[in-house]
Protein backbone atom coordinates (compact mmCIF):
# COMPACT_ATOMS: atom_id res chain seq x y z
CA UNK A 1 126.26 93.87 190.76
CA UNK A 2 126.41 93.75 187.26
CA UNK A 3 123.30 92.81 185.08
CA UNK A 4 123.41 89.64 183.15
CA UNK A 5 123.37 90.74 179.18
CA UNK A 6 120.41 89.43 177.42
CA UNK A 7 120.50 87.58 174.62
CA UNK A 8 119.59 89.50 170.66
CA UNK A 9 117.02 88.65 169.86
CA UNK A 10 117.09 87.52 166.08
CA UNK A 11 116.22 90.16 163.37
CA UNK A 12 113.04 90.06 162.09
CA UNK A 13 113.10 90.11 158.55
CA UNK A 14 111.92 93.12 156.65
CA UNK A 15 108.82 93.18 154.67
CA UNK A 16 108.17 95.64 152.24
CA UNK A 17 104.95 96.76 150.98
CA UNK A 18 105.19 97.25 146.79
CA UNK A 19 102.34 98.82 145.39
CA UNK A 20 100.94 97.00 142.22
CA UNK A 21 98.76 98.28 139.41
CA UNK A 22 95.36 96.98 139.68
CA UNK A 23 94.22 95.08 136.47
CA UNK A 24 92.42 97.06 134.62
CA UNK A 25 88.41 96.35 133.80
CA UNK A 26 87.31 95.74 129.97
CA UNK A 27 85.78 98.98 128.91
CA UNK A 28 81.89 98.28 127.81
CA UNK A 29 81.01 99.47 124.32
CA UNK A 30 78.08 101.23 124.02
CA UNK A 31 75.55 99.59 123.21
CA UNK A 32 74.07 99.52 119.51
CA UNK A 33 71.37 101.86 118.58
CA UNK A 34 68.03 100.56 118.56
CA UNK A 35 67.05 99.03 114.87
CA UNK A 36 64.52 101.78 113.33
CA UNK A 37 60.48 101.03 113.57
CA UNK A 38 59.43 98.38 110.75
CA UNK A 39 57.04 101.25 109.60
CA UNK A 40 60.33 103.40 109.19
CA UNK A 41 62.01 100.97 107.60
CA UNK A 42 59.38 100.72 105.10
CA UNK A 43 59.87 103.78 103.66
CA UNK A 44 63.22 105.08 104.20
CA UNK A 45 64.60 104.56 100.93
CA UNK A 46 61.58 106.75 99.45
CA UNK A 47 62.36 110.19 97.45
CA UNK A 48 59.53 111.74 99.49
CA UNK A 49 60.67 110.35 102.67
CA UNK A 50 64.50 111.90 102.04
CA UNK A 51 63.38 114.99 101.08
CA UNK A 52 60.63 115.88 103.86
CA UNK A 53 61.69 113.30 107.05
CA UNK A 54 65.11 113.34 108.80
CA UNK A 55 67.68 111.21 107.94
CA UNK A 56 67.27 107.61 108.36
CA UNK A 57 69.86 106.74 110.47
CA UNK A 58 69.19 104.83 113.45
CA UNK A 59 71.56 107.02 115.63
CA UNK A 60 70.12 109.94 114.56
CA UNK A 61 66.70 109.25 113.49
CA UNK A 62 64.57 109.77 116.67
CA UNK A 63 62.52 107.50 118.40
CA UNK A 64 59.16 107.66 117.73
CA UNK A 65 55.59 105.57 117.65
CA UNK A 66 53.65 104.87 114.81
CA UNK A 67 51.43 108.40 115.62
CA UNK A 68 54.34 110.15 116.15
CA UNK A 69 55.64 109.13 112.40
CA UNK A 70 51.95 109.34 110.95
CA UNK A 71 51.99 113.11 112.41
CA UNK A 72 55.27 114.19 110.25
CA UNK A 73 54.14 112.95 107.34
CA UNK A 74 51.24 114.70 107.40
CA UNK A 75 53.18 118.02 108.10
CA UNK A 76 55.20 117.07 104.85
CA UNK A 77 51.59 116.84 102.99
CA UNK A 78 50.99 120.47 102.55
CA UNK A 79 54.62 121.07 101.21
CA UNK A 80 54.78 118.52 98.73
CA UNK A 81 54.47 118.71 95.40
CA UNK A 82 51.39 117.22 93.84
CA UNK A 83 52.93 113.58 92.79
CA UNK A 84 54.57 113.92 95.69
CA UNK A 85 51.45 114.49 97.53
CA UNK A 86 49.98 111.06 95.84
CA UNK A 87 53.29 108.69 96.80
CA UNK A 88 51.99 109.98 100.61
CA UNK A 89 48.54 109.30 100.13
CA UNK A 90 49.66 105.75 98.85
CA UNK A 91 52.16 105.22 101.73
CA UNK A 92 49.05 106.04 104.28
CA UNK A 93 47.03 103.38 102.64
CA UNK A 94 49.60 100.95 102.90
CA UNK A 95 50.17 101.92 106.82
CA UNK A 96 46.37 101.66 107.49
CA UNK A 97 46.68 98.10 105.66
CA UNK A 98 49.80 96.75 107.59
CA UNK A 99 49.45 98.44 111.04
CA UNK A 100 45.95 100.44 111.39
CA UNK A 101 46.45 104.38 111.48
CA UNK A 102 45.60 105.12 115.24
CA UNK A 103 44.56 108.43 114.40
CA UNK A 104 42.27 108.44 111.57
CA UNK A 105 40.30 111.58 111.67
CA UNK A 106 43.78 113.66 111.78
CA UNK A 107 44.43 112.22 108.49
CA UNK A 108 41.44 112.58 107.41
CA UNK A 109 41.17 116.05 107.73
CA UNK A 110 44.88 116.83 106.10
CA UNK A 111 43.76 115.04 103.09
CA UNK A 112 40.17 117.10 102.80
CA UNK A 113 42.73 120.36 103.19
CA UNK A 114 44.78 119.44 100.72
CA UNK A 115 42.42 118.79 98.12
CA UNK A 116 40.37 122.11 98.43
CA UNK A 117 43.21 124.19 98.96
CA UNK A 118 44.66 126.49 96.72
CA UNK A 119 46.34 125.61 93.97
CA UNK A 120 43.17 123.75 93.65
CA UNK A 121 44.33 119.95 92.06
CA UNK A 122 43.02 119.61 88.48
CA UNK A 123 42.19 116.60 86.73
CA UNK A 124 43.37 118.03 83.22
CA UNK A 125 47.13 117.32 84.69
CA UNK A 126 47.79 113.69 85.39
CA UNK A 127 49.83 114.30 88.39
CA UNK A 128 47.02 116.42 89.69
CA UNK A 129 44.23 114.26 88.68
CA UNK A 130 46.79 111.04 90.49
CA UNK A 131 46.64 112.98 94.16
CA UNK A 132 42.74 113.65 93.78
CA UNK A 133 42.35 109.60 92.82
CA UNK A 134 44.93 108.28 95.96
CA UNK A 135 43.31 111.08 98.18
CA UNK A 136 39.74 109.84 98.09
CA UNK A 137 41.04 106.09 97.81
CA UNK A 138 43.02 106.93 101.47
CA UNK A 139 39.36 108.56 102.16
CA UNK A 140 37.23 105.44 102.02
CA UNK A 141 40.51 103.07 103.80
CA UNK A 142 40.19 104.93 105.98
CA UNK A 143 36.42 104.12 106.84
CA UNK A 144 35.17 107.76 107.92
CA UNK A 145 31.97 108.28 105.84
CA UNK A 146 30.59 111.16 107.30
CA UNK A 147 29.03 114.70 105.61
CA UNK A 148 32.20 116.14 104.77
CA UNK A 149 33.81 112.98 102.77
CA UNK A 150 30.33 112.88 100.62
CA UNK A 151 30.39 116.53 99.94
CA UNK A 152 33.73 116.32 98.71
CA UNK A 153 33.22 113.28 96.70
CA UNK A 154 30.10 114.77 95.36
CA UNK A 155 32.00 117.96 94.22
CA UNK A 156 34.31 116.00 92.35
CA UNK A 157 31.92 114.11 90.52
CA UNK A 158 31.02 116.98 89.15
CA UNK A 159 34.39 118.57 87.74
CA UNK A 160 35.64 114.92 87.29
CA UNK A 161 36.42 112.79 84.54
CA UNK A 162 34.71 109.27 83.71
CA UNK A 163 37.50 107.75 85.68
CA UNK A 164 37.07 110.15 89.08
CA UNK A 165 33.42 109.64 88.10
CA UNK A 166 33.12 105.89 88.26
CA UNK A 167 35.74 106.16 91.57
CA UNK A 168 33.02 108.05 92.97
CA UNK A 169 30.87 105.64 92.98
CA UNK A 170 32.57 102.89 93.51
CA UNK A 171 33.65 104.35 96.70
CA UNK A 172 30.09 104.67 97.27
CA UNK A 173 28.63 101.11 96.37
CA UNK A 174 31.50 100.19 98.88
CA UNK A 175 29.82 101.38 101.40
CA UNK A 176 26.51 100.67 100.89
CA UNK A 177 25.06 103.00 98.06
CA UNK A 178 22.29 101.21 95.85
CA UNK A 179 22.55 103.16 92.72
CA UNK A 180 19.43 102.54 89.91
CA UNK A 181 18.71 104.19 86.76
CA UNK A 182 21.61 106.61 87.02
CA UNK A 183 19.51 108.85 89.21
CA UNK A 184 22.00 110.55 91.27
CA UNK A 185 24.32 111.31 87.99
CA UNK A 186 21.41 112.79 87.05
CA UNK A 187 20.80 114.99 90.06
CA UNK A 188 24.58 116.11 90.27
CA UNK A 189 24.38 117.14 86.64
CA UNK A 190 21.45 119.00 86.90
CA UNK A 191 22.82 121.44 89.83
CA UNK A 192 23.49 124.86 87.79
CA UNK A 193 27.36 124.67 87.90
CA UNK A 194 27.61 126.55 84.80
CA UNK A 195 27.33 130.15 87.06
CA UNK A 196 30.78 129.23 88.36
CA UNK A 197 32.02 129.15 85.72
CA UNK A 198 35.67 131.71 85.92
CA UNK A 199 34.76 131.56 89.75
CA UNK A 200 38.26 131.31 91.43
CA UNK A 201 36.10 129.79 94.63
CA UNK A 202 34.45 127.26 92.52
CA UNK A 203 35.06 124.04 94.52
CA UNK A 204 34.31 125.64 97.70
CA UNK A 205 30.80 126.70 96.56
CA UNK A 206 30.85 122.97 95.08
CA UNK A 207 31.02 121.33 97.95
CA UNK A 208 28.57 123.90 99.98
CA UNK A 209 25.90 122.95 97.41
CA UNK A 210 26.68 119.75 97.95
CA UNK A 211 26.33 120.03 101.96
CA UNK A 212 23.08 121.50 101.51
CA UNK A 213 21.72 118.79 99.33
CA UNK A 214 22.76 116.30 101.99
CA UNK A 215 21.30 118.90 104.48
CA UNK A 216 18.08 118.99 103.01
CA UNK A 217 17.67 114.99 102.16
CA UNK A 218 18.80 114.28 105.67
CA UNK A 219 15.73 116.04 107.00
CA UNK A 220 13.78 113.89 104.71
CA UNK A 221 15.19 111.00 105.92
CA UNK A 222 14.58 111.62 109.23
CA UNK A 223 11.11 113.01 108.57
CA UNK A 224 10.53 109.72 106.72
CA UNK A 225 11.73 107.74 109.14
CA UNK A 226 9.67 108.91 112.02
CA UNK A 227 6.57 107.82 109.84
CA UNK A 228 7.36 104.68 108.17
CA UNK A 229 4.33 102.78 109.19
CA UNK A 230 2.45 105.19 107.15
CA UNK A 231 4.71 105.27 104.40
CA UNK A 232 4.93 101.42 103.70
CA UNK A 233 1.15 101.26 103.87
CA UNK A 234 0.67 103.81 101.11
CA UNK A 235 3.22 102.61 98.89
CA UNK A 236 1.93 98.93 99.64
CA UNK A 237 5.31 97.46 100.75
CA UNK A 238 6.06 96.49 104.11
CA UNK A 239 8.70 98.19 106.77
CA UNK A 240 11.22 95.41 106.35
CA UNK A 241 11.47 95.68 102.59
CA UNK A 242 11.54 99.88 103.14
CA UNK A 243 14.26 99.50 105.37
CA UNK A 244 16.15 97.00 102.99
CA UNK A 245 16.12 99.33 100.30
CA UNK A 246 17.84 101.99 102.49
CA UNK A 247 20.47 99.98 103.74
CA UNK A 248 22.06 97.10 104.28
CA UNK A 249 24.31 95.43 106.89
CA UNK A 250 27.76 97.67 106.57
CA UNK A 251 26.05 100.57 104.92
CA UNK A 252 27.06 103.89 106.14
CA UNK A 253 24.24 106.10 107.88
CA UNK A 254 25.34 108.81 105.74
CA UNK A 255 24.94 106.92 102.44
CA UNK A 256 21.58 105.30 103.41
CA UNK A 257 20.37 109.27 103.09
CA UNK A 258 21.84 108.61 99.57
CA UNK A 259 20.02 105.27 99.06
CA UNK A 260 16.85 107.06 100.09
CA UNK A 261 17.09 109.59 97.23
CA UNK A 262 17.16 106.64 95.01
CA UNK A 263 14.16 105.30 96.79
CA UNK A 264 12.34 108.00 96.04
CA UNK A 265 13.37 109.15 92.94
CA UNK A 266 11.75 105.87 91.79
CA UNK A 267 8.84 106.06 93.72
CA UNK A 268 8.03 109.47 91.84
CA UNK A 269 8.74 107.68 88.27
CA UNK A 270 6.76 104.18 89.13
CA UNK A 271 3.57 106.79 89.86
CA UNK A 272 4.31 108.30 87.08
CA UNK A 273 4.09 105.04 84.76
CA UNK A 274 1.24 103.96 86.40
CA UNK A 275 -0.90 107.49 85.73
CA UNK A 276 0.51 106.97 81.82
CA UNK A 277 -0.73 103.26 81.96
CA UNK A 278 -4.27 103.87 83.43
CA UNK A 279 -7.26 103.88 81.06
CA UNK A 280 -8.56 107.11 79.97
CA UNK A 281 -12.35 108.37 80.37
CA UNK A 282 -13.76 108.73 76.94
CA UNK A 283 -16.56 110.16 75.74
CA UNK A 284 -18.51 113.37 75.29
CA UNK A 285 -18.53 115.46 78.11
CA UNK A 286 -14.75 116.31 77.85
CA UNK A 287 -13.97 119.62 78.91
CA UNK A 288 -11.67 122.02 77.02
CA UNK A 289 -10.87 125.71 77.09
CA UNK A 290 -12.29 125.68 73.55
CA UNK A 291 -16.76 126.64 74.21
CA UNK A 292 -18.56 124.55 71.81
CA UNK A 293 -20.96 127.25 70.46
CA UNK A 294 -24.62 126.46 68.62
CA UNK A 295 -24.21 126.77 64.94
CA UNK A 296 -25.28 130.49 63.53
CA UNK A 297 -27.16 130.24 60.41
CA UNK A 298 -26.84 133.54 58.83
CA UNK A 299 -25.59 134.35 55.34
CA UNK A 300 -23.78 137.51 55.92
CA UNK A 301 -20.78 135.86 57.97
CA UNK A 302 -17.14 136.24 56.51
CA UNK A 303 -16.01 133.81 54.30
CA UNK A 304 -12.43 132.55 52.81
CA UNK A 305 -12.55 135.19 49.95
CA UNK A 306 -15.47 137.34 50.87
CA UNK A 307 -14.65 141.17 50.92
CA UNK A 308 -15.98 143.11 53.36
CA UNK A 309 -18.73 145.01 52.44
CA UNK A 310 -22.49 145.73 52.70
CA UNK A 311 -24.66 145.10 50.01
CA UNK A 312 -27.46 146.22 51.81
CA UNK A 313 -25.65 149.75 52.26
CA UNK A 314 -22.91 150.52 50.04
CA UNK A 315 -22.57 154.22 51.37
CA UNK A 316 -21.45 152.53 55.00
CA UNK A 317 -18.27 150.62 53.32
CA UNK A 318 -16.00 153.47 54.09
CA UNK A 319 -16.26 156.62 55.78
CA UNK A 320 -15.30 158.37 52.63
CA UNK A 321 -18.16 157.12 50.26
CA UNK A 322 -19.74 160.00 50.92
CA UNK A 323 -16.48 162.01 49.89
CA UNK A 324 -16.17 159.93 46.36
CA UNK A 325 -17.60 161.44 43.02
CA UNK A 326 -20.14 160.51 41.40
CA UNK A 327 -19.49 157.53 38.63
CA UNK A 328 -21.33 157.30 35.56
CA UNK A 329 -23.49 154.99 34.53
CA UNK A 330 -21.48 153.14 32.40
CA UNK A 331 -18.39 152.54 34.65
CA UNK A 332 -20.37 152.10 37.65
CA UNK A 333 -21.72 149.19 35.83
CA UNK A 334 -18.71 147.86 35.00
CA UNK A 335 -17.27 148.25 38.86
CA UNK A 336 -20.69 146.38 39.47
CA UNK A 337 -19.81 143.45 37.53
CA UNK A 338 -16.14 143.41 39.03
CA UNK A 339 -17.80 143.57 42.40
CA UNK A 340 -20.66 141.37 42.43
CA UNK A 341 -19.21 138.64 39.65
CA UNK A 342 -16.40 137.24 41.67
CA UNK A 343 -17.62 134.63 44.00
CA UNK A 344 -18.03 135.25 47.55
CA UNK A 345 -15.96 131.75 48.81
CA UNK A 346 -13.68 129.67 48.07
CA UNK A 347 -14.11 125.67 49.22
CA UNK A 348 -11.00 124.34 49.19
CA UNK A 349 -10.52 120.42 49.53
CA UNK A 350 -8.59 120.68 53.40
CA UNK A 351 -8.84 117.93 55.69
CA UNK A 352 -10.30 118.68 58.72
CA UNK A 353 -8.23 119.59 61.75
CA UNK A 354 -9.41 119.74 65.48
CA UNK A 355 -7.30 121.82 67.19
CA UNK A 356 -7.07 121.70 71.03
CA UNK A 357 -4.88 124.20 72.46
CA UNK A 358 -5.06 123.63 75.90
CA UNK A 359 -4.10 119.90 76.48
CA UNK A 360 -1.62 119.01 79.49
CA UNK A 361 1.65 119.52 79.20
CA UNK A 362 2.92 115.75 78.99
CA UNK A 363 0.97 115.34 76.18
CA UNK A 364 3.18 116.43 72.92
CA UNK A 365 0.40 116.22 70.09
CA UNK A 366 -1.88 119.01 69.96
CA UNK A 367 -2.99 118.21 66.71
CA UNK A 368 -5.01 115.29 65.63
């Protein structure tokens, strides 16, 4: 038997799988670089800041924090040249102003190296004597009053000018220094700085005489302190009015040490006008080196014009009356009359002057 013949099925038609490109994505740009700091920006267009900083370009210039930038200037500090060194001085007082240096003592101690290290700054050279002004201007911004600032500022009173002079204490009335009757100018200038002179180590021995004044008046202080009952109630003032002449709200403890050398530099000198000012004793009974002897009555004492001679013994003149020849009548009596006819004292008219020799020493007339 023959199969019946299926019927075709009909052809399917043919699908063909093309491959197409996917679409391709928008390639992201990078993104910017970040704007540099504000502090940065402050100062990039400085001569000091292109010459000792990196390039201020924000793609290159790295990333850093405000300590971060305070920290390289500093390290430019000690390679600068001396105006150089002021324009960063002045830039560090501007960042303290604006944005608060967060590590003050760092800079403080960079600026104290670079004004006692050699070559020394002198304040014969304006560019000099510019870095020594803006580096003891960043000194008190930066509000460390301590030992070392004093001693430094003392020290260059003493080599300074009448402008780093009245800086000096300006710096100090600003925090807290009472100064009356010019009595730590005084002081300074009496230190014997003349033995340096020549010295190549000059300001260091400067500012160790200086530490050792503060040294010493610092003991005093604290010796003082530690009795003030008993001080006020000798010197008749209370503790309160003590304490206010010390200091003073926003005084520094180191300059109060100051104030108290003031204090009692004119403690000594009010003392001193009072002993002037009290009354005298008068009267006899006032004892001098000079004996007062009883009056000797005899008529044989020297006199203004008086040889020396005895009339009582002629041979006992001279040792060699004996060895003398024998005169003659005649000129012995003419010797006689040369001898015995000139009178023996003179009274001339002399006003009388007391002399007393031994008076004290404040007293300038020793004649009256």
């Amino acid at each position: 038997a023959v199969s019946p013949v299926k019927p075709r099925e009909p052809a399917r038609p043919v699908k063909k799988y093309v491959t197409r490109p996917l679409p391709k994505k928008k390639e992201t740009p990078p993104p910017p670089p970040e704007p540099l700091p504000e502090f940065v920006v402050l100062f990039q267009d400085e001569p000091w800041f292109r010459a000792y900083l990196p390039d201020p370009n924000p793609k290159t210039f790295p990333n850093v924090s405000l300590t971060q930038f305070v920290m390289m200037i500093l390290e430019a500090l000690p390679k600068a040249a001396f105006h150089v060194k002021a324009e960063i001085c002045q830039a560090l007082c501007l960042i303290h102003t604006d944005y608060g240096i967060p590590i003050p003592t760092d800079v403080k101690l960079a600026v104290l190296k670079a004004l006692n290290e050699y070559p020394l700054p002198r304040v014969a050279l304006p560019d000099e004597k510019q870095f020594i002004l803006d580096g003891m201007k960043l000194l008190q911004k930066l509000n460390l009053m301590d030992e070392s600032v004093l001693a430094e500022l003392l020290s260059q009173f003493i080599d300074g000018d009448d402008a780093v002079r009245s800086l000096v204490l300006a710096l100090l009335k600003a925090r807290g220094f009472v100064n009356q009757n010019t009595y730590l100018e005084t002081e300074l200038d009496s230190w014997e700085t003349w033995k340096l002179e020549g010295d190549p180590k000059r300001k260091t021995k400067l500012v160790e005489m200086a530490e050792e004044w503060i040294k010493e008046w610092k003991q005093r202080y604290n010796e003082f302190m530690a009795n003030v009952g008993n001080e006020a109630k000798k010197s008749g003032k209370t503790v309160s009015e003590i304490m206010g002449m010390l200091s003073s709200p926003g005084t520094s403890p180191i300059v109060s040490i100051v104030n108290f050398f003031i204090y009692k530099c004119k403690d000594k000198e009010e003392a001193q006008l009072k002993a002037e000012n009290e009354p005298k004793k008068t009267g006899e009974g006032v004892r001098n080196a000079v004996i007062s002897m009883p009056a000797i009555k005899k008529s044989n004492l020297m006199r203004l014009g008086e040889s020396h001679k005895s009339k009582c013994y002629p041979e006992r003149e001279s040792t060699l009356s004996r060895f003398l020849p024998h005169l003659d009548s005649r000129t012995q009596q003419r010797l006689d009359v040369l001898l015995h006819g000139f009178t023996t004292y003179m009274n001339l008219a002399l006003k009388p002057i007391n002399i007393q020799p031994f008076l004290k020493p404040d007293n300038k007339k020793t004649l009256k």
